[in-house]
PDB file of N, CA and C in Angstrom:
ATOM      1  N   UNK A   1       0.821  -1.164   0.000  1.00  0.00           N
ATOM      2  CA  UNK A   1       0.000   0.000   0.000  1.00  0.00           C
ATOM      3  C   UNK A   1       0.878   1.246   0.000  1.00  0.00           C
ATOM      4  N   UNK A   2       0.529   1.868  -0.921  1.00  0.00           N
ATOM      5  CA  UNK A   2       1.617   3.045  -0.586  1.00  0.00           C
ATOM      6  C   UNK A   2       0.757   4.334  -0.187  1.00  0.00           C
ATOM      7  N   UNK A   3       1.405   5.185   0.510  1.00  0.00           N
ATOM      8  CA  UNK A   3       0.704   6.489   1.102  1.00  0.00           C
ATOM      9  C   UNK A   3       1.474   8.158   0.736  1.00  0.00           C
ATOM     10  N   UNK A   4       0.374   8.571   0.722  1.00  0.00           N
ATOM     11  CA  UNK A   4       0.547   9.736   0.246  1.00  0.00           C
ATOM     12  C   UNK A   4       0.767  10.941   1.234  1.00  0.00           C
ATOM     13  N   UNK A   5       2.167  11.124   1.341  1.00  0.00           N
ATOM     14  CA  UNK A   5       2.881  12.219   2.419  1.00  0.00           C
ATOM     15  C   UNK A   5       2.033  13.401   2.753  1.00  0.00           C
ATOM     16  N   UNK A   6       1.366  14.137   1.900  1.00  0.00           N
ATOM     17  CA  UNK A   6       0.779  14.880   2.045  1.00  0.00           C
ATOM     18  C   UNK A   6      -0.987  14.579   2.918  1.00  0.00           C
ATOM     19  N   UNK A   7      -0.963  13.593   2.440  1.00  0.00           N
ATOM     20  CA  UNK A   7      -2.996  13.202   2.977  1.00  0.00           C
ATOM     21  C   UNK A   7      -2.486  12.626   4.364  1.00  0.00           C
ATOM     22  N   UNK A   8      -1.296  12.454   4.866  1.00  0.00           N
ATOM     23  CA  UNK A   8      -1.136  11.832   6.193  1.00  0.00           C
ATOM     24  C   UNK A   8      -0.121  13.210   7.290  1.00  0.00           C
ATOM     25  N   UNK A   9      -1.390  13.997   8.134  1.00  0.00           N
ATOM     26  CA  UNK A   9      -0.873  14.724   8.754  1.00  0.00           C
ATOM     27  C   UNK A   9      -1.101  15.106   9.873  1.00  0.00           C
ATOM     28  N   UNK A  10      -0.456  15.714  10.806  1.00  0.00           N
ATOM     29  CA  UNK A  10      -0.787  15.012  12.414  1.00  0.00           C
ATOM     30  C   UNK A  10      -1.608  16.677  13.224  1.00  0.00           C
ATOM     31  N   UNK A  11      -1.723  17.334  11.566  1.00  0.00           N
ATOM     32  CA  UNK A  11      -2.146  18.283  11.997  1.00  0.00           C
ATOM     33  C   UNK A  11      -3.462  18.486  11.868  1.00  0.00           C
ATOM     34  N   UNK A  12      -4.516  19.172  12.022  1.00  0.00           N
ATOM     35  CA  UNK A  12      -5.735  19.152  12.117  1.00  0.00           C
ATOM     36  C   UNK A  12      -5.740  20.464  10.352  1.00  0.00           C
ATOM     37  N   UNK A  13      -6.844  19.905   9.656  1.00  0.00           N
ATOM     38  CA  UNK A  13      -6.809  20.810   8.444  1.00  0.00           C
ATOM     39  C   UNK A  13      -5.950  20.601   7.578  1.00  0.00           C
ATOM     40  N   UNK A  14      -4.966  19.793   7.566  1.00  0.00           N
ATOM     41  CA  UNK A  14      -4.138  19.752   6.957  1.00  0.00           C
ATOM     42  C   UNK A  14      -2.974  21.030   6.305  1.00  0.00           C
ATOM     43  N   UNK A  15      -2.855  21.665   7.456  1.00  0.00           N
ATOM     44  CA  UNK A  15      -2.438  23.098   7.450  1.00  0.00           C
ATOM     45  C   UNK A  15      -0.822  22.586   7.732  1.00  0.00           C
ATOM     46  N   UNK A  16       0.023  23.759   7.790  1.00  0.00           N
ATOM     47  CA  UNK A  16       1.634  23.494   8.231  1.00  0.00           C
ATOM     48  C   UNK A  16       1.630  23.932   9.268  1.00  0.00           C
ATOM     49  N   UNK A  17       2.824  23.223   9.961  1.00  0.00           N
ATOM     50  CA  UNK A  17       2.752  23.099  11.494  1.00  0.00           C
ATOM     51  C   UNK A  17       3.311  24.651  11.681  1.00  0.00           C
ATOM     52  N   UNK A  18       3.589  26.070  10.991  1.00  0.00           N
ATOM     53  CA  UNK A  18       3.587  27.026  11.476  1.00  0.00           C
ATOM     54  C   UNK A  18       2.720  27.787  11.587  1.00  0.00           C
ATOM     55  N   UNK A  19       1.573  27.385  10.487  1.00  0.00           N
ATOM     56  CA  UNK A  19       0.113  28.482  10.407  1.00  0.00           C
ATOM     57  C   UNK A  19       0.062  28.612  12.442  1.00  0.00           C
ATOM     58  N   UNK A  20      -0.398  29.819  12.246  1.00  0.00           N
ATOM     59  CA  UNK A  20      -0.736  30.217  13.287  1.00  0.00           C
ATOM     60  C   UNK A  20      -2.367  29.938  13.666  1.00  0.00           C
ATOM     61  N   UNK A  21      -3.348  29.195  12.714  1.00  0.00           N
ATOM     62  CA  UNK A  21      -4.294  28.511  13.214  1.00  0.00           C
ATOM     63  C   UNK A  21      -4.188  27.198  14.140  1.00  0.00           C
ATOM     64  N   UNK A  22      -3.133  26.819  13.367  1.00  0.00           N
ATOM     65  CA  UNK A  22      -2.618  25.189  13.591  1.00  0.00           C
ATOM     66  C   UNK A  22      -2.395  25.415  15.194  1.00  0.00           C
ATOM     67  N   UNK A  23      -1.370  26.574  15.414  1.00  0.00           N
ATOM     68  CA  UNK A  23      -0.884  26.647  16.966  1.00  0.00           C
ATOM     69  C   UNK A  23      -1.762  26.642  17.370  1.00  0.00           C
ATOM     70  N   UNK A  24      -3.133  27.534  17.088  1.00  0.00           N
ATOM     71  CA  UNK A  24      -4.118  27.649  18.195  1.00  0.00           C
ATOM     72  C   UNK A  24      -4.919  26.872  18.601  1.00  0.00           C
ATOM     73  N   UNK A  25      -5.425  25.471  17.332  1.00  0.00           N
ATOM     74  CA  UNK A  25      -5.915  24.597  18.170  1.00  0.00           C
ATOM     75  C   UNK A  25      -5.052  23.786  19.069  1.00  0.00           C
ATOM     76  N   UNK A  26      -3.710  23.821  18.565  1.00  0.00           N
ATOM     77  CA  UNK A  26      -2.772  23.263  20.057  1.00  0.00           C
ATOM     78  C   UNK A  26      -2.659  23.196  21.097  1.00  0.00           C
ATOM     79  N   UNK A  27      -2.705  25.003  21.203  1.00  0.00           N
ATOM     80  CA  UNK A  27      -2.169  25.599  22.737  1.00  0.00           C
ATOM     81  C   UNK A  27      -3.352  25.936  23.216  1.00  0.00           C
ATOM     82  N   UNK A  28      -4.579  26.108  22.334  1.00  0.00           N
ATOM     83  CA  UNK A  28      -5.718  26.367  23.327  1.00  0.00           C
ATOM     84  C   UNK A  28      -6.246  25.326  24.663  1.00  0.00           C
ATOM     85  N   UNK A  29      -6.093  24.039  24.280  1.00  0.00           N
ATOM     86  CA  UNK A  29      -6.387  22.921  25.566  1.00  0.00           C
ATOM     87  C   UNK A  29      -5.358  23.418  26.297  1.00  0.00           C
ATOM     88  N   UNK A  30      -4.364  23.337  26.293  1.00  0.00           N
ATOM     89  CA  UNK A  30      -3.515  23.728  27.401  1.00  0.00           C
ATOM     90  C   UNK A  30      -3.865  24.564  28.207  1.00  0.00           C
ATOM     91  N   UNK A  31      -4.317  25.715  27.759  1.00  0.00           N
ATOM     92  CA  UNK A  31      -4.699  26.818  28.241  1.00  0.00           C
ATOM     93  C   UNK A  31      -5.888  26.853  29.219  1.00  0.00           C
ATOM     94  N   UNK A  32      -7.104  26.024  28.834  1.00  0.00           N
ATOM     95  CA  UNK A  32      -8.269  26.025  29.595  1.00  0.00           C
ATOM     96  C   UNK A  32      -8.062  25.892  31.075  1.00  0.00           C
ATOM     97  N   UNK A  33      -8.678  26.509  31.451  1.00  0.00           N
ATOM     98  CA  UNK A  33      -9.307  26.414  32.937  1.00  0.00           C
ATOM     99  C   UNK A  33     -10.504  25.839  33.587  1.00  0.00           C
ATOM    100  N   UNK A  34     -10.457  24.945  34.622  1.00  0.00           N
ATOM    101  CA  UNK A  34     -11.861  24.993  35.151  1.00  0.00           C
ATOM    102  C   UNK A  34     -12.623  25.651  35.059  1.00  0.00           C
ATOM    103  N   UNK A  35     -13.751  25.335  35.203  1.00  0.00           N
ATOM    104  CA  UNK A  35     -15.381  25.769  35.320  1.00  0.00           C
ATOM    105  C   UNK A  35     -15.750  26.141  36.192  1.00  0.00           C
ATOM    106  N   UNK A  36     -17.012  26.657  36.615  1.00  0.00           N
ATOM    107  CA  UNK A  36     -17.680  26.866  38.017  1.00  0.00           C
ATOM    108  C   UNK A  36     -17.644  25.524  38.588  1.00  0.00           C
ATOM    109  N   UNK A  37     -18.172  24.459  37.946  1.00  0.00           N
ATOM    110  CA  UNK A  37     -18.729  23.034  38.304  1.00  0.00           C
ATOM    111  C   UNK A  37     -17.608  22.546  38.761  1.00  0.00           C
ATOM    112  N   UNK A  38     -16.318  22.314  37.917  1.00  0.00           N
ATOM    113  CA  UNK A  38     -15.237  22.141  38.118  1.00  0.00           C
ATOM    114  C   UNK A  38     -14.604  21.941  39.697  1.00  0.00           C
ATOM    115  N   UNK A  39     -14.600  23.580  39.738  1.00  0.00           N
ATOM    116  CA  UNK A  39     -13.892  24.327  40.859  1.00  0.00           C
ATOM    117  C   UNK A  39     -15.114  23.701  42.292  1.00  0.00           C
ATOM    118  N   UNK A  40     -16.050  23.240  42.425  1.00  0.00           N
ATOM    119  CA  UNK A  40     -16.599  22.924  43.222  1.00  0.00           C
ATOM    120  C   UNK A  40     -16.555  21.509  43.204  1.00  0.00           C
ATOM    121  N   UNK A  41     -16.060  20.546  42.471  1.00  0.00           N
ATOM    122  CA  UNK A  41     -15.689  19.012  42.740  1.00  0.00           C
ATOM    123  C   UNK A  41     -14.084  18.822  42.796  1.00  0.00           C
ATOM    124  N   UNK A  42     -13.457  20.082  42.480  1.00  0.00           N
ATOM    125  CA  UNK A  42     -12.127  19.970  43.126  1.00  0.00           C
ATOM    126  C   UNK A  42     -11.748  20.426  44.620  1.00  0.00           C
ATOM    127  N   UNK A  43     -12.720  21.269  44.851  1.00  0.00           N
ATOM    128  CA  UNK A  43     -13.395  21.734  46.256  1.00  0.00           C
ATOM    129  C   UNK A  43     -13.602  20.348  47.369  1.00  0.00           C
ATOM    130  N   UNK A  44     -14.583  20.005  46.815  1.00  0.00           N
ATOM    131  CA  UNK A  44     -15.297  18.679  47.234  1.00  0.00           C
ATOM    132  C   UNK A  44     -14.092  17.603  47.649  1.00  0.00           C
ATOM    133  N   UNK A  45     -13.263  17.537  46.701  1.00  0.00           N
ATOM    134  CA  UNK A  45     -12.535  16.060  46.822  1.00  0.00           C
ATOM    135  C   UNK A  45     -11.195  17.098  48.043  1.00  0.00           C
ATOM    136  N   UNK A  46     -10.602  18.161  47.987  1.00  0.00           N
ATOM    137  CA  UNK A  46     -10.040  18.772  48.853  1.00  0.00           C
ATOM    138  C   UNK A  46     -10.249  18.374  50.285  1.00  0.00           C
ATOM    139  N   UNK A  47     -11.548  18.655  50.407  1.00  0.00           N
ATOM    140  CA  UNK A  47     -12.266  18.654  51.441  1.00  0.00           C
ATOM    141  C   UNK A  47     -12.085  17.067  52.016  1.00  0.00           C
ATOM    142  N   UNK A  48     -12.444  15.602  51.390  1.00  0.00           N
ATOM    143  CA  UNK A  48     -12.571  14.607  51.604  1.00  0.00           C
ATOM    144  C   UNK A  48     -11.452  14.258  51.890  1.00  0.00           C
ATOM    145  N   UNK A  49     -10.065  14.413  51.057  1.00  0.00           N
ATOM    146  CA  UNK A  49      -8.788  14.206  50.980  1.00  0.00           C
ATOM    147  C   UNK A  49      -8.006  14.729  52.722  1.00  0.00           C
ATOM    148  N   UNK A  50      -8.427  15.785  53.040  1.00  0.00           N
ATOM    149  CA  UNK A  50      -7.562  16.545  53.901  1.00  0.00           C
ATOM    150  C   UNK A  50      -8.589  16.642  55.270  1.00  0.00           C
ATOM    151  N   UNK A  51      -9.329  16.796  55.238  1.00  0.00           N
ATOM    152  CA  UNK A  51     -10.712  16.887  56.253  1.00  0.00           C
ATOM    153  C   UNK A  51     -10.795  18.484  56.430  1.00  0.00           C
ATOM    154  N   UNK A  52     -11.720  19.120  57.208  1.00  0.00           N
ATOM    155  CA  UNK A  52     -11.803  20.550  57.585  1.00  0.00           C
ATOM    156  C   UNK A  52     -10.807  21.139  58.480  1.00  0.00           C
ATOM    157  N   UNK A  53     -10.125  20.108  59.435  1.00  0.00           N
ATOM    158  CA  UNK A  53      -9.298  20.766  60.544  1.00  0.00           C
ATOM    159  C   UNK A  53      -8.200  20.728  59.605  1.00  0.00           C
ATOM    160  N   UNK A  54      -7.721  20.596  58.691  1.00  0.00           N
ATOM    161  CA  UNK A  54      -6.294  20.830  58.117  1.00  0.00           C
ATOM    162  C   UNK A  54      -6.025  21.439  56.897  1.00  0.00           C
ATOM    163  N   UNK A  55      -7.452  21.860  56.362  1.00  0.00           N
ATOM    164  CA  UNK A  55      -7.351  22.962  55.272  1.00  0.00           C
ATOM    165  C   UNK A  55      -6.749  24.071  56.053  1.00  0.00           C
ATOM    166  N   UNK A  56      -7.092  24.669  56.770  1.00  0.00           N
ATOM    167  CA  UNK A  56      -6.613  26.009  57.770  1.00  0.00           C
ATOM    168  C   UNK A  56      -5.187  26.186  57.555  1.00  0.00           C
ATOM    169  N   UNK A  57      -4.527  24.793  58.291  1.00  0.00           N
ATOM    170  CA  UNK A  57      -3.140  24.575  57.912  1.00  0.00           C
ATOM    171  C   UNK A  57      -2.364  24.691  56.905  1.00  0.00           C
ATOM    172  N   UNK A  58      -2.985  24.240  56.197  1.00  0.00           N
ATOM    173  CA  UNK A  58      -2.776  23.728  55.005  1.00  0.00           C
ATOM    174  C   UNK A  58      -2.395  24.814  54.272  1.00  0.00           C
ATOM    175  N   UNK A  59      -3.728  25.989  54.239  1.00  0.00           N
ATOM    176  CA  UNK A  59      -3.469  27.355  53.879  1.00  0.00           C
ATOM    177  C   UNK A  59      -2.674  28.245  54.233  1.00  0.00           C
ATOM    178  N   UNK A  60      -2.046  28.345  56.078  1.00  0.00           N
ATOM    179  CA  UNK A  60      -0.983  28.869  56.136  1.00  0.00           C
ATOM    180  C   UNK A  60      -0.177  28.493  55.955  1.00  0.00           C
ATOM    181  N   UNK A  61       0.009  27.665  55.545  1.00  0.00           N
ATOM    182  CA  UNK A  61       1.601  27.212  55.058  1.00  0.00           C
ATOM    183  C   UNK A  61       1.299  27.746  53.523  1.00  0.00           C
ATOM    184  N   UNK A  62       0.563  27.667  52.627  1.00  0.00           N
ATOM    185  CA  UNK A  62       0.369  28.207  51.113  1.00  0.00           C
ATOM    186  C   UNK A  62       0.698  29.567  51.643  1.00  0.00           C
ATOM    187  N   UNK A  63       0.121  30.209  52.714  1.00  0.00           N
ATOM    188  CA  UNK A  63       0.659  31.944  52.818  1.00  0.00           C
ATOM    189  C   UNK A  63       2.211  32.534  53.188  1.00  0.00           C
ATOM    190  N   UNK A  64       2.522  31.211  53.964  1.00  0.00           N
ATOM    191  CA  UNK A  64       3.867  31.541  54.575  1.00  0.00           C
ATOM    192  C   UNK A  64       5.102  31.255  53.112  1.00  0.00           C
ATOM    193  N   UNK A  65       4.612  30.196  52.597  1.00  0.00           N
ATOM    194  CA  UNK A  65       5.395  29.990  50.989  1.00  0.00           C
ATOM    195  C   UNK A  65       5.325  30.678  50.666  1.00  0.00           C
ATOM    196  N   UNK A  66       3.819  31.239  49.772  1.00  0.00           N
ATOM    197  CA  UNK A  66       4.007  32.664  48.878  1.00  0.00           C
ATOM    198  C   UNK A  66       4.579  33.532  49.477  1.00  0.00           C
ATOM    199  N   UNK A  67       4.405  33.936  50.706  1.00  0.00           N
ATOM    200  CA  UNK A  67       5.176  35.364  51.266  1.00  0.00           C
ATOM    201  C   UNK A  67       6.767  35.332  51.216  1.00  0.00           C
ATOM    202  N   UNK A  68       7.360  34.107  51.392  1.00  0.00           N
ATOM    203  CA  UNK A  68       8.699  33.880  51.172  1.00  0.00           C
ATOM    204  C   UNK A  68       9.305  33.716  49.786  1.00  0.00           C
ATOM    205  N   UNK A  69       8.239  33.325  48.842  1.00  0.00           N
ATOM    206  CA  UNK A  69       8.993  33.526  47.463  1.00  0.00           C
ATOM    207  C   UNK A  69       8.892  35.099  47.163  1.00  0.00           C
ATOM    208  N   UNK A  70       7.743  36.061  47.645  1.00  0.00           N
ATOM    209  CA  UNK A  70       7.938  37.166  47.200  1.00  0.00           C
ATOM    210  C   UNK A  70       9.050  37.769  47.638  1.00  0.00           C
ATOM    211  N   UNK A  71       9.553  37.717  48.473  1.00  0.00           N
ATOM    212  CA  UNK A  71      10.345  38.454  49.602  1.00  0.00           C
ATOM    213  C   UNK A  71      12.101  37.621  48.756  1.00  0.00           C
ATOM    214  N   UNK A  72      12.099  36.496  48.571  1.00  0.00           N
ATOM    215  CA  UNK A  72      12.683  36.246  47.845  1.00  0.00           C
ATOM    216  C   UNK A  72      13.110  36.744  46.019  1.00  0.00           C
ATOM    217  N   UNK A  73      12.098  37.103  45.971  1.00  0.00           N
ATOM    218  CA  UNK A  73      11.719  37.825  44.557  1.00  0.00           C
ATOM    219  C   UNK A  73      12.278  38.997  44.642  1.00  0.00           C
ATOM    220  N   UNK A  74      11.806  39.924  46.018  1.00  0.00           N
ATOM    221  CA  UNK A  74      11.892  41.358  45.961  1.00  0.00           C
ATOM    222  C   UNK A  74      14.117  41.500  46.297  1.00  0.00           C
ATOM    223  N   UNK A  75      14.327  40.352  46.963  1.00  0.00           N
ATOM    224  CA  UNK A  75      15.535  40.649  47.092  1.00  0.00           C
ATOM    225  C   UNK A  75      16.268  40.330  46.304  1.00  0.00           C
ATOM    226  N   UNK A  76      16.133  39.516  45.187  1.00  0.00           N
ATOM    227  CA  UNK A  76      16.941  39.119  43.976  1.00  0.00           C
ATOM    228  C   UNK A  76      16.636  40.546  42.946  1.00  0.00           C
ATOM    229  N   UNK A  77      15.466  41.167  42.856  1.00  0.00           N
ATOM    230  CA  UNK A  77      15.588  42.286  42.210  1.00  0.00           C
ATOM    231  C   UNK A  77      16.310  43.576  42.619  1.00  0.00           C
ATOM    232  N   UNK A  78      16.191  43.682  43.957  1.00  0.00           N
ATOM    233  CA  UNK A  78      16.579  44.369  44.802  1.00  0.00           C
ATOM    234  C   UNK A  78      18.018  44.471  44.224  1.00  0.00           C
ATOM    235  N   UNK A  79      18.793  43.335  44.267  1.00  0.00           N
ATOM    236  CA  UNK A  79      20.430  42.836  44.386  1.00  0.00           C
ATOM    237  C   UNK A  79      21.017  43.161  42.761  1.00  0.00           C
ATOM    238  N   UNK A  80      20.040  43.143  41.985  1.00  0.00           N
ATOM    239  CA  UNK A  80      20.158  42.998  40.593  1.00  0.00           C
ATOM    240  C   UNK A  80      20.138  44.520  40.528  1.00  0.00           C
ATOM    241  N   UNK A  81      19.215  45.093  41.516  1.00  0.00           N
ATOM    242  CA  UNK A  81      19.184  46.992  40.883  1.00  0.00           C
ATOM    243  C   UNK A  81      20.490  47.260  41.523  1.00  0.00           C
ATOM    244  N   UNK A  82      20.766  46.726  42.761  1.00  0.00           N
ATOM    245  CA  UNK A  82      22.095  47.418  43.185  1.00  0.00           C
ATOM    246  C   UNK A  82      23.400  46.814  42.625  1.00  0.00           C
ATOM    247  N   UNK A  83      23.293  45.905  41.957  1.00  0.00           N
ATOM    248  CA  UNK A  83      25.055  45.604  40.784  1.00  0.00           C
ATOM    249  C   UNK A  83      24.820  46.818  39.383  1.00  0.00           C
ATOM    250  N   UNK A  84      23.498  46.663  38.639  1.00  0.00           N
ATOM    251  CA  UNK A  84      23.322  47.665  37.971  1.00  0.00           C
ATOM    252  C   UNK A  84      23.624  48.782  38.094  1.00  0.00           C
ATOM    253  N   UNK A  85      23.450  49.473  39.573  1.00  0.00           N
ATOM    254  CA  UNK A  85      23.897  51.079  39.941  1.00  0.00           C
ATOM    255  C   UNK A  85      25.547  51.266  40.118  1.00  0.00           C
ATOM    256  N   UNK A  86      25.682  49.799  40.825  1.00  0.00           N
ATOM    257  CA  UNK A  86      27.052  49.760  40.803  1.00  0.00           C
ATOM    258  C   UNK A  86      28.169  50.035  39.647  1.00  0.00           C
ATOM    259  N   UNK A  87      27.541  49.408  38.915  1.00  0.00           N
ATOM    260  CA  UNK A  87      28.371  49.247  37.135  1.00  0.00           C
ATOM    261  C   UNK A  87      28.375  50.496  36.652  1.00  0.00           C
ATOM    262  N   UNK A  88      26.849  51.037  36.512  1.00  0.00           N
ATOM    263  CA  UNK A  88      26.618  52.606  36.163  1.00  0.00           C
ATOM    264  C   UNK A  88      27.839  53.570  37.027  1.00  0.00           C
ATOM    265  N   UNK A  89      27.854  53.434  38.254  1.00  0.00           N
ATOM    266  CA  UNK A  89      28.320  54.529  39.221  1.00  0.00           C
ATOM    267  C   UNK A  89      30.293  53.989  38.664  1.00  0.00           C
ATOM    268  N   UNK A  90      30.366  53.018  38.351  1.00  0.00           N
ATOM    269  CA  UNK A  90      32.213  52.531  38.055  1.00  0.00           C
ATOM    270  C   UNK A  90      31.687  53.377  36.786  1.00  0.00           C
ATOM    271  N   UNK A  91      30.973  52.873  35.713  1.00  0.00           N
ATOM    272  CA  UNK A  91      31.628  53.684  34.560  1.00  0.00           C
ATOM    273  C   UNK A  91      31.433  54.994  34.510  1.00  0.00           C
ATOM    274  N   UNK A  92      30.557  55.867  35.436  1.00  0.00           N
ATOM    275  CA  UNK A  92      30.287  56.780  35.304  1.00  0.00           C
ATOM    276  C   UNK A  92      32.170  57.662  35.838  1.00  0.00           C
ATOM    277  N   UNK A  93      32.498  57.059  36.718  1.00  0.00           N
ATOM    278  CA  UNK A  93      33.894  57.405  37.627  1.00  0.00           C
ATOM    279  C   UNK A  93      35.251  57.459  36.660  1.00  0.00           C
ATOM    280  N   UNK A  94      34.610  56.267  35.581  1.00  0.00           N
ATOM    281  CA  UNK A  94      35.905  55.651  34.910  1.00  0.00           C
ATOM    282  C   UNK A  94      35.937  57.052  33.799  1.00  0.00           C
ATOM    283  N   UNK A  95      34.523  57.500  33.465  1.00  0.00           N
ATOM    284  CA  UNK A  95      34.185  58.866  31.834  1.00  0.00           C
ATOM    285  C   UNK A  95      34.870  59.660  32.740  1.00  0.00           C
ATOM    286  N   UNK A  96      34.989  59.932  34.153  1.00  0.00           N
ATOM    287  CA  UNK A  96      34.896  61.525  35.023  1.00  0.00           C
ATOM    288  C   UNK A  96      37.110  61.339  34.687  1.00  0.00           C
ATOM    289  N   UNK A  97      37.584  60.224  34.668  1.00  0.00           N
ATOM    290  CA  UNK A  97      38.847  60.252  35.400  1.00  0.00           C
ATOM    291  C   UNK A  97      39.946  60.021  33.773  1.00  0.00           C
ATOM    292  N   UNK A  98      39.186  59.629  32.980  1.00  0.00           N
ATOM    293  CA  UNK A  98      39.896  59.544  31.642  1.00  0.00           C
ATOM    294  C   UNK A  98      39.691  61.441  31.282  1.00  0.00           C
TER     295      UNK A  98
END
C-alpha cells in the first residue's frame, strides 16, 4: 500500500505546522481552565482528601510559601538593581577620570 505524504498529517486541516491557526488549536487545551462546576468538585474532593481541621493549615503554610517567594523575589531584584547602579556609578567614575 503506498501512502501519500501529504494526505497523512498530524495536523488538524491539513495546514503546516507554522500556520498560526494550527498553533491555536494546540495551545488552546492547554490553556483552559476549570469551570464553576469544576472548581466545586475539586473543592469537594479537597475537602474529603484533607478533612476541615487541616485545610486552615494547610493554607498557612500556602501563605507563609508565597510570602517567602515574594520576599525572595523582591531581594533578587533588589540585588540585581544594586550591581546595575554599581556598574553605572564605576563607569560613570571611569568617563569623570579619563
Amino acid at each position: 500500500m503506498n501512502y501519500n505524504a501529504k494526505a497523512v498529517t498530524l495536523f488538524p486541516y491539513n495546514t503546516s505546522p507554522t500556520s498560526s491557526m494550527t498553533m491555536t488549536y494546540l495551545i488552546i487545551p492547554l490553556l483552559s481552565l476549570p469551570g464553576g462546576s469544576e472548581w466545586i468538585i475539586i473543592a469537594l474532593v479537597v475537602l474529603l482528601l484533607f478533612g476541615g481541621k487541616k485545610i486552615p493549615e494547610l493554607m498557612k503554610g500556602l501563605g507563609k510559601g508565597v510570602r517567602s517567594f515574594k520576599e525572595g523575589l523582591n531581594d533578587a531584584t533588589k540585588e540585581v538593581k544594586d550591581a546595575a547602579d554599581s556598574v553605572n556609578d564605576d563607569n560613570a567614575n571611569n568617563a569623570k577620570t579619563k
